[in-house]
Protein backbone atom coordinates (compact mmCIF):
# COMPACT_ATOMS: atom_id res chain seq x y z
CA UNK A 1 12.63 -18.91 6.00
CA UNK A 2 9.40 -17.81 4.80
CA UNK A 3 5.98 -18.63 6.08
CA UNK A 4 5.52 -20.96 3.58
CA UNK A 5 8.24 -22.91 4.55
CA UNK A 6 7.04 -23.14 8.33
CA UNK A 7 4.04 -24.26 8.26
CA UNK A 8 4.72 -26.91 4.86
CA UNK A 9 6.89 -29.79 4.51
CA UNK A 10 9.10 -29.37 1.34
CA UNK A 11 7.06 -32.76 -0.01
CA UNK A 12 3.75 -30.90 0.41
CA UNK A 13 5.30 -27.67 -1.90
CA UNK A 14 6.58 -29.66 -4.42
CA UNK A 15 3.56 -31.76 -5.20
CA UNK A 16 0.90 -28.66 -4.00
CA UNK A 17 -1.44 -27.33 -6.95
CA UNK A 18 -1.24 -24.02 -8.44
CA UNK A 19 -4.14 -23.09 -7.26
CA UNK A 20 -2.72 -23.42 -3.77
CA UNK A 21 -0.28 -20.60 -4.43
CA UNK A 22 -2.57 -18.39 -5.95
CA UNK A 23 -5.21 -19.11 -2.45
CA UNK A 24 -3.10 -18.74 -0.15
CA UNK A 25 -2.35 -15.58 0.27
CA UNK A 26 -5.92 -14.47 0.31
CA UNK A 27 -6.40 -16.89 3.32
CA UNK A 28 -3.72 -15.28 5.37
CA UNK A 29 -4.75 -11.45 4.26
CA UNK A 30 -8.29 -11.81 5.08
CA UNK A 31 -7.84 -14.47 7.81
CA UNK A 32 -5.21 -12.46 10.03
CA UNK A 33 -7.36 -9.23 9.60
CA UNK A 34 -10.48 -10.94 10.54
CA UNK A 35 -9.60 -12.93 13.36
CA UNK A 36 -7.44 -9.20 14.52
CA UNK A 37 -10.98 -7.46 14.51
CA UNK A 38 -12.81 -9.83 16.07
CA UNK A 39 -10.24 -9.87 19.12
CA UNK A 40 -10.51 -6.23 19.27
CA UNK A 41 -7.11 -5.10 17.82
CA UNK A 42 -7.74 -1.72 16.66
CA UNK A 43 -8.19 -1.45 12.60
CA UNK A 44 -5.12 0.47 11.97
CA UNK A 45 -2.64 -2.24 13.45
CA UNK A 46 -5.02 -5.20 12.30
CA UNK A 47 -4.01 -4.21 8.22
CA UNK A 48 -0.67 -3.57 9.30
CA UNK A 49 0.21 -7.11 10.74
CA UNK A 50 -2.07 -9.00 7.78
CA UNK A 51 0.08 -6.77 5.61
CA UNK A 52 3.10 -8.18 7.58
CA UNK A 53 2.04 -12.06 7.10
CA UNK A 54 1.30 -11.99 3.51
CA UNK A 55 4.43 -10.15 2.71
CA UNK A 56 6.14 -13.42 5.05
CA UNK A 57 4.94 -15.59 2.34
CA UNK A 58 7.25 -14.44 -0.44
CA UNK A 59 9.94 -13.11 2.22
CA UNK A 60 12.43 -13.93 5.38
CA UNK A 61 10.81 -12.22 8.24
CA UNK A 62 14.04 -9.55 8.64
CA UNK A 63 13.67 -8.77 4.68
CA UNK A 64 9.78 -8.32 5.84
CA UNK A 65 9.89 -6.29 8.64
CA UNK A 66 12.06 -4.16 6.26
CA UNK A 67 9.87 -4.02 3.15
CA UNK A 68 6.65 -3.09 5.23
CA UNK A 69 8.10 -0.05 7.28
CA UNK A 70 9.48 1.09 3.79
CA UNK A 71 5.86 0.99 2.41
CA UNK A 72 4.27 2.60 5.73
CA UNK A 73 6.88 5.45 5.16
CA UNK A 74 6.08 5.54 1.05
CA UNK A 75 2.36 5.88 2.18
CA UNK A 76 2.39 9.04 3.66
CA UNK A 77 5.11 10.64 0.93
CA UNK A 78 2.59 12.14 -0.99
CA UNK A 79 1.71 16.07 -0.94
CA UNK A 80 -2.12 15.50 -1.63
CA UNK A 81 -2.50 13.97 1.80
CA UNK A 82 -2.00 17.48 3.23
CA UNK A 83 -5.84 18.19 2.05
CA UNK A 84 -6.97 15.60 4.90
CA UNK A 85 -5.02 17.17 8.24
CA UNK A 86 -6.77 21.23 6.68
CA UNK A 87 -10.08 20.02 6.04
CA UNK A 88 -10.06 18.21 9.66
CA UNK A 89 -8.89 20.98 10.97
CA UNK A 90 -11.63 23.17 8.92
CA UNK A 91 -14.30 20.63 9.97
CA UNK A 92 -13.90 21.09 14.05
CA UNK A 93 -13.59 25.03 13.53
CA UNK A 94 -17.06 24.78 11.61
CA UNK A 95 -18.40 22.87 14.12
CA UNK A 96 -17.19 25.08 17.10
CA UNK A 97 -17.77 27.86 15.48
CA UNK A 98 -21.77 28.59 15.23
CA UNK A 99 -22.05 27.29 11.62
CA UNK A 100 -24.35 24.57 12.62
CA UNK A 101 -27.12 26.31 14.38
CA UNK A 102 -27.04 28.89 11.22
CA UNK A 103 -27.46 26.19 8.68
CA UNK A 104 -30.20 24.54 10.78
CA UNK A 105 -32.01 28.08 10.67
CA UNK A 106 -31.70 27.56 6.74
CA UNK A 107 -32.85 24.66 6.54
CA UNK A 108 -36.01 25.50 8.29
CA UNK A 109 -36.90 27.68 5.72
CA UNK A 110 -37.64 24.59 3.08
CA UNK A 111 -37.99 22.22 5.95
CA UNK A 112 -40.31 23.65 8.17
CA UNK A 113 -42.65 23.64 4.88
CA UNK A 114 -43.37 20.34 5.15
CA UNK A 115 -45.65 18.02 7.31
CA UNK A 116 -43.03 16.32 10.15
CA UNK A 117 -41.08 19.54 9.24
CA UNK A 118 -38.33 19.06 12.45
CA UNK A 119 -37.10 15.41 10.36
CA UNK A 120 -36.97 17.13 7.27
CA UNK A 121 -35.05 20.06 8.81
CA UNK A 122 -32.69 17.63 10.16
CA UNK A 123 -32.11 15.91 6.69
CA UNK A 124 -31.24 18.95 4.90
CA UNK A 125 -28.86 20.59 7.87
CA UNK A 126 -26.93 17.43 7.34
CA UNK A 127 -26.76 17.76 3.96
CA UNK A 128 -25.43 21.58 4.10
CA UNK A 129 -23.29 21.07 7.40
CA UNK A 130 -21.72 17.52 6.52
CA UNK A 131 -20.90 18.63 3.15
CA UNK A 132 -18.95 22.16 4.81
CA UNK A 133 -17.44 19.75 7.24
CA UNK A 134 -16.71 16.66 5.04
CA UNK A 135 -17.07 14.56 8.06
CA UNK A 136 -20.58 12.24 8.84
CA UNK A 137 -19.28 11.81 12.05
CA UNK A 138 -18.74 15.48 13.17
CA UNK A 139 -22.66 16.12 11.36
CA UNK A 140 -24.48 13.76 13.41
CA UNK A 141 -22.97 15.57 16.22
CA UNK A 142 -23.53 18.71 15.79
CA UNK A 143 -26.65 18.86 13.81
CA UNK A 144 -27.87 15.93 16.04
CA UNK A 145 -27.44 18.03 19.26
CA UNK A 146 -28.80 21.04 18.19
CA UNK A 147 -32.23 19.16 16.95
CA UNK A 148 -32.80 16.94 20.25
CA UNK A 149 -33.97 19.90 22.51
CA UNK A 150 -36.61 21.01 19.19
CA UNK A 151 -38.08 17.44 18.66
CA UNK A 152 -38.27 16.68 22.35
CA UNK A 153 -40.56 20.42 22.62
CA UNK A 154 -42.54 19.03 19.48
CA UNK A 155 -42.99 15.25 20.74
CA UNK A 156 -40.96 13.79 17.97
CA UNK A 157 -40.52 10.03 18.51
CA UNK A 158 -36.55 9.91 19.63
CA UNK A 159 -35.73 6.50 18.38
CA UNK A 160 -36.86 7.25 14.33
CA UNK A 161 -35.17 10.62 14.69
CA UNK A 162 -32.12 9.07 15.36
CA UNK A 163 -32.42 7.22 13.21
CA UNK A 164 -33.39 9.90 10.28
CA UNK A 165 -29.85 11.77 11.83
CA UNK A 166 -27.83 8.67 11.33
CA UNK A 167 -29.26 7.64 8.09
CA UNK A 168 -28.62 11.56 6.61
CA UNK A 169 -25.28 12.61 7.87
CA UNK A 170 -22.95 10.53 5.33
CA UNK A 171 -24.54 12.62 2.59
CA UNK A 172 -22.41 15.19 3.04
CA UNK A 173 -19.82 12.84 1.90
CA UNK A 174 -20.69 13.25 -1.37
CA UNK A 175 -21.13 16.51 -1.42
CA UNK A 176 -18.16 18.39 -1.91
CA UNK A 177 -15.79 19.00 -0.55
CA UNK A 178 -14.96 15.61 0.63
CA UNK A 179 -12.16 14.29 2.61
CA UNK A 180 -13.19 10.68 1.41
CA UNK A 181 -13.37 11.39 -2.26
CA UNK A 182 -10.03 13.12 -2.03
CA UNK A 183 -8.52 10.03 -0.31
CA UNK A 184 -10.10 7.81 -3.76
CA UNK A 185 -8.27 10.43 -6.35
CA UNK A 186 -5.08 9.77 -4.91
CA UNK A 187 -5.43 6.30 -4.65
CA UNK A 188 -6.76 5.69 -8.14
CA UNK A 189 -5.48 9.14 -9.78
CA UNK A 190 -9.10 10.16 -10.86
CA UNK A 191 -9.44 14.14 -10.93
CA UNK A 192 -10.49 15.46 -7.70
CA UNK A 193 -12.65 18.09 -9.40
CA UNK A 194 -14.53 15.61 -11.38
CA UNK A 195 -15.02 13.44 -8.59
CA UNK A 196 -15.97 16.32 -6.16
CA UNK A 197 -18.88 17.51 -9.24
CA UNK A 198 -19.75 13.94 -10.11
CA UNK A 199 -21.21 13.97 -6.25
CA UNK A 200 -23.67 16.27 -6.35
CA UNK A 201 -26.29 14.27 -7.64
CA UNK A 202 -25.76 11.09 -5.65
CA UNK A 203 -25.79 12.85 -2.60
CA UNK A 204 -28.77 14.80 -2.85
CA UNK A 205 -30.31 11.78 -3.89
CA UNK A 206 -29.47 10.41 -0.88
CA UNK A 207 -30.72 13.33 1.43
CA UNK A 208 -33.98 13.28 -0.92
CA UNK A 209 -34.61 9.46 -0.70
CA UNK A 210 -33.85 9.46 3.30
CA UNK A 211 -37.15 12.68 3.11
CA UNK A 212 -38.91 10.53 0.88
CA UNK A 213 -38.54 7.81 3.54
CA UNK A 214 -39.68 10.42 6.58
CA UNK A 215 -43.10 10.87 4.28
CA UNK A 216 -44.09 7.33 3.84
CA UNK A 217 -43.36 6.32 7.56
CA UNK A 218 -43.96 9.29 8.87
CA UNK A 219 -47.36 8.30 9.93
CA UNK A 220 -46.09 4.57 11.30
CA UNK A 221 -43.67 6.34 13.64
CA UNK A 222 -46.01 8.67 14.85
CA UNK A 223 -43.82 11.67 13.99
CA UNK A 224 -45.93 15.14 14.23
CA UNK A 225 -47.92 16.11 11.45
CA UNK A 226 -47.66 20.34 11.94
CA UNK A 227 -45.39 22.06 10.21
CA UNK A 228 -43.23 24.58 12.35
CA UNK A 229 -43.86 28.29 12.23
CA UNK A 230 -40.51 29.35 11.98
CA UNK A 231 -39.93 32.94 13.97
CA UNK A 232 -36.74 34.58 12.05
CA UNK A 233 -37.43 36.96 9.39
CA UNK A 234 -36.43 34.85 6.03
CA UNK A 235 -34.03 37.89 5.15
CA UNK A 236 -32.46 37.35 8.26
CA UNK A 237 -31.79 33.22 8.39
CA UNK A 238 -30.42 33.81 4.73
CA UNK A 239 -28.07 36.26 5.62
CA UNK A 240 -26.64 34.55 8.56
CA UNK A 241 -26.55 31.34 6.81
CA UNK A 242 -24.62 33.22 2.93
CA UNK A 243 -20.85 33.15 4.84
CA UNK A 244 -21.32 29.99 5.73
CA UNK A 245 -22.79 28.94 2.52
CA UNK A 246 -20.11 30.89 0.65
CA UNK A 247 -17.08 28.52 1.46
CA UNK A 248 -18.48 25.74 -0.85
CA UNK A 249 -18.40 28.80 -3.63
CA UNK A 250 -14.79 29.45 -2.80
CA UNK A 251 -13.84 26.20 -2.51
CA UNK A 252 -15.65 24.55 -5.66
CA UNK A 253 -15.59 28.30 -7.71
CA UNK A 254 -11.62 28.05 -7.37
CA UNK A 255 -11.00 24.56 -7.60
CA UNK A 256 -13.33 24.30 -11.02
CA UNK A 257 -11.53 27.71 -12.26
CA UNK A 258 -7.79 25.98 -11.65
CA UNK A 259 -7.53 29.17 -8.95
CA UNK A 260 -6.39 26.33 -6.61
CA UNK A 261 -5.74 23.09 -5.98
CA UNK A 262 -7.63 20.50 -3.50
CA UNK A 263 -4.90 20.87 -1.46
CA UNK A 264 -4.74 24.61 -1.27
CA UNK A 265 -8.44 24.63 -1.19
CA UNK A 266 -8.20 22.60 2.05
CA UNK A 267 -6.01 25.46 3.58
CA UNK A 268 -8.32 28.06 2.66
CA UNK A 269 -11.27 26.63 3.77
CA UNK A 270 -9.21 26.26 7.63
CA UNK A 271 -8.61 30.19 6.82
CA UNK A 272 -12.46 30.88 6.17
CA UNK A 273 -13.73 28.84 8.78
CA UNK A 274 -11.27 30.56 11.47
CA UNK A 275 -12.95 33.90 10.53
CA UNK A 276 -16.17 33.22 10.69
CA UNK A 277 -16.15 31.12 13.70
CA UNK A 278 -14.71 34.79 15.01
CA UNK A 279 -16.67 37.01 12.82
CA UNK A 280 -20.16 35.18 14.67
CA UNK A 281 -18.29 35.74 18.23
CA UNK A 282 -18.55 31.34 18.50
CA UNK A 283 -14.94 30.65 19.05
CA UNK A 284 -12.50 31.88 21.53
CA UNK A 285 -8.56 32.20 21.96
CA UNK A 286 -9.18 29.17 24.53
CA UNK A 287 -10.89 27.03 22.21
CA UNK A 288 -8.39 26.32 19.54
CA UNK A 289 -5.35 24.48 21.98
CA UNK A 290 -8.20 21.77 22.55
CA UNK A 291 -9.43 21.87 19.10
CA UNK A 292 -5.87 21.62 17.51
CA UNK A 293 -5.00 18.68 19.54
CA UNK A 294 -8.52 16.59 19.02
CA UNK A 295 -7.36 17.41 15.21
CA UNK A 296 -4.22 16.38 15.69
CA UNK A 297 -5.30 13.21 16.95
CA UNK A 298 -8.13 12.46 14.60
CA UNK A 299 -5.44 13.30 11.96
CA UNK A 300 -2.99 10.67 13.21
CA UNK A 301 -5.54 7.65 13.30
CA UNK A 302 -6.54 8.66 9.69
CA UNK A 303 -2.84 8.79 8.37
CA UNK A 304 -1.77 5.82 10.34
CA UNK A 305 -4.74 3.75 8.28
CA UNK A 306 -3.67 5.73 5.44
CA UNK A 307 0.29 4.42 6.09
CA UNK A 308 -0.39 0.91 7.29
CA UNK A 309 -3.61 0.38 4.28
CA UNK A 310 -0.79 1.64 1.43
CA UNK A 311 1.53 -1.47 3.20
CA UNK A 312 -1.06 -3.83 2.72
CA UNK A 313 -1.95 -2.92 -1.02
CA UNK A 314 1.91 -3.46 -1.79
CA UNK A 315 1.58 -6.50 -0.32
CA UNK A 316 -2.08 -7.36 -1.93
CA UNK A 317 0.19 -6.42 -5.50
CA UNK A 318 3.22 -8.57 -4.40
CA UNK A 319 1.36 -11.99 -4.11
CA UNK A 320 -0.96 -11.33 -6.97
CA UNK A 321 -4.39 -11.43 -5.12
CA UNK A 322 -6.19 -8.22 -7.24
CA UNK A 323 -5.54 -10.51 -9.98
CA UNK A 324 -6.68 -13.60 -8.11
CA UNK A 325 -10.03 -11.60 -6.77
CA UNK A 326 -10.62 -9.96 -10.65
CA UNK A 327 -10.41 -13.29 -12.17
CA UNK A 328 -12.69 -14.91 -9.35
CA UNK A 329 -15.22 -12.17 -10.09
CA UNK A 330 -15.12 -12.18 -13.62
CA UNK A 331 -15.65 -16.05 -14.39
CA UNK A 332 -18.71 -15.72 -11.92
CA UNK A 333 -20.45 -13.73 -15.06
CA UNK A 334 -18.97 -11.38 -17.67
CA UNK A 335 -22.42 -9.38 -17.39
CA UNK A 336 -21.38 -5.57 -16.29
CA UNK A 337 -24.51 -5.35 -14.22
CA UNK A 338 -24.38 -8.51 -12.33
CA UNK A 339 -20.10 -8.08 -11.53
CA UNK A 340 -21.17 -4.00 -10.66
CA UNK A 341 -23.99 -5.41 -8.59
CA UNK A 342 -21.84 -8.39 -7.05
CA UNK A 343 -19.24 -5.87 -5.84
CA UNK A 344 -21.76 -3.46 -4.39
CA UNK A 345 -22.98 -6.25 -2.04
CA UNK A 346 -19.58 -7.18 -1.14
CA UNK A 347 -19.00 -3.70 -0.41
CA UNK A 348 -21.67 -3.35 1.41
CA UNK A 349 -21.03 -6.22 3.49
CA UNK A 350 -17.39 -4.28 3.76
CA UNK A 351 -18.73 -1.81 5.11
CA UNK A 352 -20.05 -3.15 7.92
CA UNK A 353 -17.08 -3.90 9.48
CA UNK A 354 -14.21 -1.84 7.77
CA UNK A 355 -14.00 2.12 8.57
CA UNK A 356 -14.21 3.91 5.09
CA UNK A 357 -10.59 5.37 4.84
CA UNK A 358 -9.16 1.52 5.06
CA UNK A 359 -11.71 0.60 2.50
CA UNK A 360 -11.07 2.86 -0.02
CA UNK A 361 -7.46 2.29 0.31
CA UNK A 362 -7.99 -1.29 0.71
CA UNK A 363 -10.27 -2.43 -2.25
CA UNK A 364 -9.76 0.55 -4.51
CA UNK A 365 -6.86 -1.17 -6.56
CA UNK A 366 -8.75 -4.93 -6.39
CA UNK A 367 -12.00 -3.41 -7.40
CA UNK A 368 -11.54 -0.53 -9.76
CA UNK A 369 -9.21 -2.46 -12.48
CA UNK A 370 -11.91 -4.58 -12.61
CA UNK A 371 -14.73 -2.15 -13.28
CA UNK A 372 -12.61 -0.26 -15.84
CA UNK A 373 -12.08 -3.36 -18.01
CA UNK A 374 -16.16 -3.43 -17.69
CA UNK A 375 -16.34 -0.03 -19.15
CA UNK A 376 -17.26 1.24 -16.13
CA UNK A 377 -15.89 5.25 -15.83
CA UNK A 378 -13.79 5.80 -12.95
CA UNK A 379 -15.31 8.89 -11.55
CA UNK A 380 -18.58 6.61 -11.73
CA UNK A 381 -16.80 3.53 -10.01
CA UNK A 382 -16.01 6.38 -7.14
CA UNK A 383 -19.06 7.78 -6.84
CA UNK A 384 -20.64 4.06 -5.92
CA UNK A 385 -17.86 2.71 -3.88
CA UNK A 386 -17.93 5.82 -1.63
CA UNK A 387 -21.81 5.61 -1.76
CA UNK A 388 -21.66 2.04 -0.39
CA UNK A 389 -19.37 2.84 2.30
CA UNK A 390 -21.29 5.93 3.49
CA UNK A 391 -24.18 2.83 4.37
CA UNK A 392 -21.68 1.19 6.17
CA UNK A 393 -20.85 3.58 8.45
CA UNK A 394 -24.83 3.81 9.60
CA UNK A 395 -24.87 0.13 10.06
CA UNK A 396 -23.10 -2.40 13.33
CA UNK A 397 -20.65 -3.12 14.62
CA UNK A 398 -18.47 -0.74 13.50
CA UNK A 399 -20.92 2.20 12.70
CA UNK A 400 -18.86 5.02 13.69
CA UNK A 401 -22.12 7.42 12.62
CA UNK A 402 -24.18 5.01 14.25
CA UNK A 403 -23.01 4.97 17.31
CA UNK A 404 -22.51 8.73 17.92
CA UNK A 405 -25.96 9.44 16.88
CA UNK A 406 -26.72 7.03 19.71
CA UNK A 407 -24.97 9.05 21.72
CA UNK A 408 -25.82 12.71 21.16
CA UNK A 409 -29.65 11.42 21.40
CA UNK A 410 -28.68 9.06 24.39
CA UNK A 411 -30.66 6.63 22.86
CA UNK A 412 -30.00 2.47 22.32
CA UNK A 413 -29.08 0.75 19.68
CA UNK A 414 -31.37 -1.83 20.36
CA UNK A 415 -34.29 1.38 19.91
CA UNK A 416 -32.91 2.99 16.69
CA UNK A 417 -31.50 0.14 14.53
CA UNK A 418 -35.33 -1.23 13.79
CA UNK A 419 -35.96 1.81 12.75
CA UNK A 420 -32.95 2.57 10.69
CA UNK A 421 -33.50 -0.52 8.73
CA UNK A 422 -36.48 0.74 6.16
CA UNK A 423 -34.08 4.00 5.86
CA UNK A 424 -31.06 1.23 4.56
CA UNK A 425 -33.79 -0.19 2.16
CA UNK A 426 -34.46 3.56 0.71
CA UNK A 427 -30.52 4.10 0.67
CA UNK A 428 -30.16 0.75 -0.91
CA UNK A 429 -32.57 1.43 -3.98
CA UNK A 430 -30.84 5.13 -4.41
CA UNK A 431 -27.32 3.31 -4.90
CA UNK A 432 -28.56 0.80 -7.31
CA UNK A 433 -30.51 3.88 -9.35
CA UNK A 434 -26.93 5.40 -8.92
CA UNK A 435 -24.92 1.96 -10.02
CA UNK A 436 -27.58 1.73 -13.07
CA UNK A 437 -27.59 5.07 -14.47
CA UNK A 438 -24.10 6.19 -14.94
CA UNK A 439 -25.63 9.87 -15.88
CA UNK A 440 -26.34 10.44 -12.55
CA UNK A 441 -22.88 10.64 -11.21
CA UNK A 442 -21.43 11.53 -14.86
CA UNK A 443 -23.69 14.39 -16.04
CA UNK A 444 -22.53 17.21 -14.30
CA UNK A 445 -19.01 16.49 -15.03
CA UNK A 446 -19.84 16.25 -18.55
CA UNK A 447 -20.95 19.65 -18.87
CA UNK A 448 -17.40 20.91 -16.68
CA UNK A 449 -16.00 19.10 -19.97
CA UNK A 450 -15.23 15.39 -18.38
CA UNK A 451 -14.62 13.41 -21.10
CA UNK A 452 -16.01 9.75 -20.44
C-alpha cells in the first residue's frame, strides 16, 4: 500500500484530476522537508525522510525503504567525491598551519593603501585565504580572528567589521579551487576546469563590490579614515606569503595543463599544505590526531548530505517534479531574463534556509535543464547558482558564515545583521551584473578554449 492509497479513498483516485498527480508530490517533498527544519531535525536526515515519503507515493513502504538505501549507497559510488574529504583535509592544515596570518601580511600591502585600510585588508585576506581553503566557513575564522585584535587597536566599529568578514568570506568560493564548484561538475557533468576558470571573475567581483561597499559607508559607520603604516619590509611579506600563494599555481597550472585531475589536485594540495604548515614551524606532530578527526567529521556531514540529497533527486526524477517545476516556470514567461531572474530569487530565498552542498545537489537537476533549454551555458548557470548560495550562507537562520563570524568577533546578531544588509544589496547588484553578462563568467574560459 502506497501513500496514496492511505490517505485517499479509491472514489477520490478515480475521479481526482491530473493535475492532482502531477501536485502532489511536490506537496509532500517540500512539505515533509519544511515542516523537518522547522522542528529542528538536522538537514541531512530532513532530505532523507522527504526523499523517503515521495518515493511512498509510487511504492509499498518495504519496496521504499529498499529503493532509498540503494540510492544513499549509489550517491557516494563516485571517485570524484574523493576531491571533497583532501581539500577538507587541505583546508584545516592551511588554517593551522600559519597561512592565514601570512596572507593577511599580503594583503596589507594593497590594503593598507587605502583610507579604512584594516576593512579592506580583511576583504582581500578572505579572498586569498578562502580561495586556498575552499571553505567560507573556515575564512571567517581564521581571517576573522586574526583581524579582531588590529581593528580593536585602531577603533574600528566591531559590528560593520563583522559584518565586512561575513559578507567577504564566501568569495573564496568562487575562486578556485572550490569544494562547491567541484560538488556542481559532478552533479551536472560540467568540466571542473572550466568551472574552476569561469570563477575568477565573479568572485573578485564580489570581493571588489563588498570594498566598494566599505568606501561609500565607510564614513556612516564611522570606520577610521588613516591608512595603516605597515612595518614589514614589502620584500619580506611577499616572500612569506609566494609558498602559500604558489599552491593555487600548482593546483590550477596542473589541472589547466591535464598534469592532474581535480581529484589528484585535491591530494596534492593536502601534500603542500602539510609542508608548509611544517616548513613555517605552525603545526606540530600533536596537532594533526585533532585535526584529522574534526576532518573526519566535517567530511561525514558533507557526504551524508551528499548520500541522502542524491536519494532525494532519484526520487524528485521518479515522480516527475523537475518536469512539473520546468513547466511551472516556463509558462510564467518564456523571456530568458525574467525565468534567469525568477530562479535567482528563488535561490536566493533557498539559500536562506538550505546549506549549499544540499542545494546544489538538490536544485541542480530541476534548475539547470531548464536554463539550458534557455540557452543559458552551463558553466554560466554554475557560476550564478553557486553565487546565490554563497549570499545565503551570510544571511539567517541558517547562516553557517554568519553565525561564526558572530562568534570569532563575539558580537550579536541583532548588532551585525543591520549592517550586513547594504553589503547583501552590493552582493545582490554584482550577481545580477553576473546573471546579465554571460562574459563575465564565460570569458576566461573562452580563451582556455571553452567552447560555448
Amino acid at each position: 500500500m502506497t501513500l496514496i492509497d492511505l490517505l485517499f479513498s479509491q472514489d477520490f483516485l478515480a475521479n481526482a484530476p491530473d493535475v492532482f498527480y502531477d501536485f502532489f508530490p511536490v506537496v509532500v517533498l517540500f512539505g515533509v522537508l519544511g515542516i523537518l527544519l522547522l522542528v529542528g531535525v538536522p538537514i541531512a536526515f530532513s532530505i532523507g525522510i522527504a526523499a523517503m515519503f515521495t518515493v511512498f507515493i509510487d511504492f509499498p513502504i518495504d519496496k521504499t525503504t529498499i529503493l532509498v538505501s540503494q540510492k544513499l549507497a549509489n550517491g557516494l559510488d563516485n571517485f570524484g567525491l574523493l576531491a571533497l574529504p583532501f581539500f577538507i583535509v587541505a583546508g584545516n592544515l592551511m588554517n593551522r598551519g600559519g597561512l592565514a596570518a601570512r596572507l593577511i601580511n599580503f594583503a596589507m600591502l594593497f590594503g593598507g593603501r587605502l583610507p579604512g585600510s584594516l576593512s579592506h585588508v580583511n576583504v582581500i585576506a578572505n579572498m586569498l585565504f578562502g580561495s586556498l581553503s575552499g571553505s567560507a566557513v573556515a575564512s571567517a575564522a581564521a581571517v576573522g580572528g586574526i583581524m579582531k585584535p588590529l581593528q580593536k587597536k585602531h577603533n574600528y566599529p566591531m559590528d560593520f567589521s563583522t559584518a565586512v568578514n561575513v559578507a567577504s568570506c564566501p568569495s573564496g568560493l568562487l575562486i578556485p579551487p572550490s569544494n562547491i564548484l567541484i560538488l556542481f561538475a559532478l552533479v551536472s557533468s560540467t568540466s571542473v576546469q572550466y568551472l574552476f576558470i569561469a570563477g575568477y571573475i565573479p568572485g573578485i567581483m564580489m570581493g571588489l563590490g563588498i570594498m566598494i561597499g566599505i568606501m561609500l559607508l565607510g564614513k556612516r559607520y564611522n570606520i577610521p579614515r588613516e591608512k595603516i603604516v605597515f612595518q614589514e619590509k614589502t620584500s619580506k611579506v611577499i616572500w612569506d606569503a609566494l609558498p602559500s600563494l604558489g599552491l593555487v599555481v600548482i593546483i590550477m597550472g596542473g589541472i589547466l595543463a591535464g598534469i592532474f585531475t581535480a581529484t589528484e589536485a585535491s591530494a596534492i594540495a593536502v601534500v603542500y599544505a602539510l609542508i608548509l604548515g611544517i616548513a613555517y614551524r605552525e603545526l606540530k606532530l600533536d596537532d594533526m590526531m585533532p585535526l584529522l578527526i574534526e576532518s573526519v567529521v566535517t567530511t561525514s556531514i558533507v557526504l551524508l548530505m551528499v548520500a541522502t540529497s542524491s536519494a532525494m533527486s532519484w526520487s524528485m526524477a521518479n515522480a516527475d517534479i523537475p518536469t512539473f517545476i520546468a513547466d511551472f516556470v516556463m509558462e510564467t514567461s518564456t523571456n530568458p531574463i525574467v525565468v534567469i531572474l525568477l530562479m535567482n530569487v528563488i535561490l536566493l530565498v533557498i539559500g536562506t534556509f538550505m546549506d549549499m552542498t544540499p542545494a546544489v545537489l538538490i536544485f541542480t537537476p530541476i534548475f539547470l535543464p531548464i536554463a539550458m533549454q534557455l540557452g543559458i551555458d552551463p558553466v554560466h548557470f554554475g557560476i550564478i547558482l553557486v553565487f546565490n548560495l554563497c549570499i545565503g550562507i551570510c544571511t539567517p537562520p541558517v547562516g553557517t558564515a554568519l553565525f561564526v563570524g558572530c562568534s570569532v568577533s563575539e558580537m550579536k546578531l541583532g548588532q551585525v545583521v543591520p549592517k550586513l544588509l547594504p553589503l547583501f544589496l552590493i552582493m545582490i547588484a554584482t550577481l545580477a551584473l553576473v546573471t546579465l553578462f554571460p562574459s563575465l563568467s564565460l570569458w576566461l574560459p573562452g580563451l582556455a578554449g571553452y567552447k560555448y
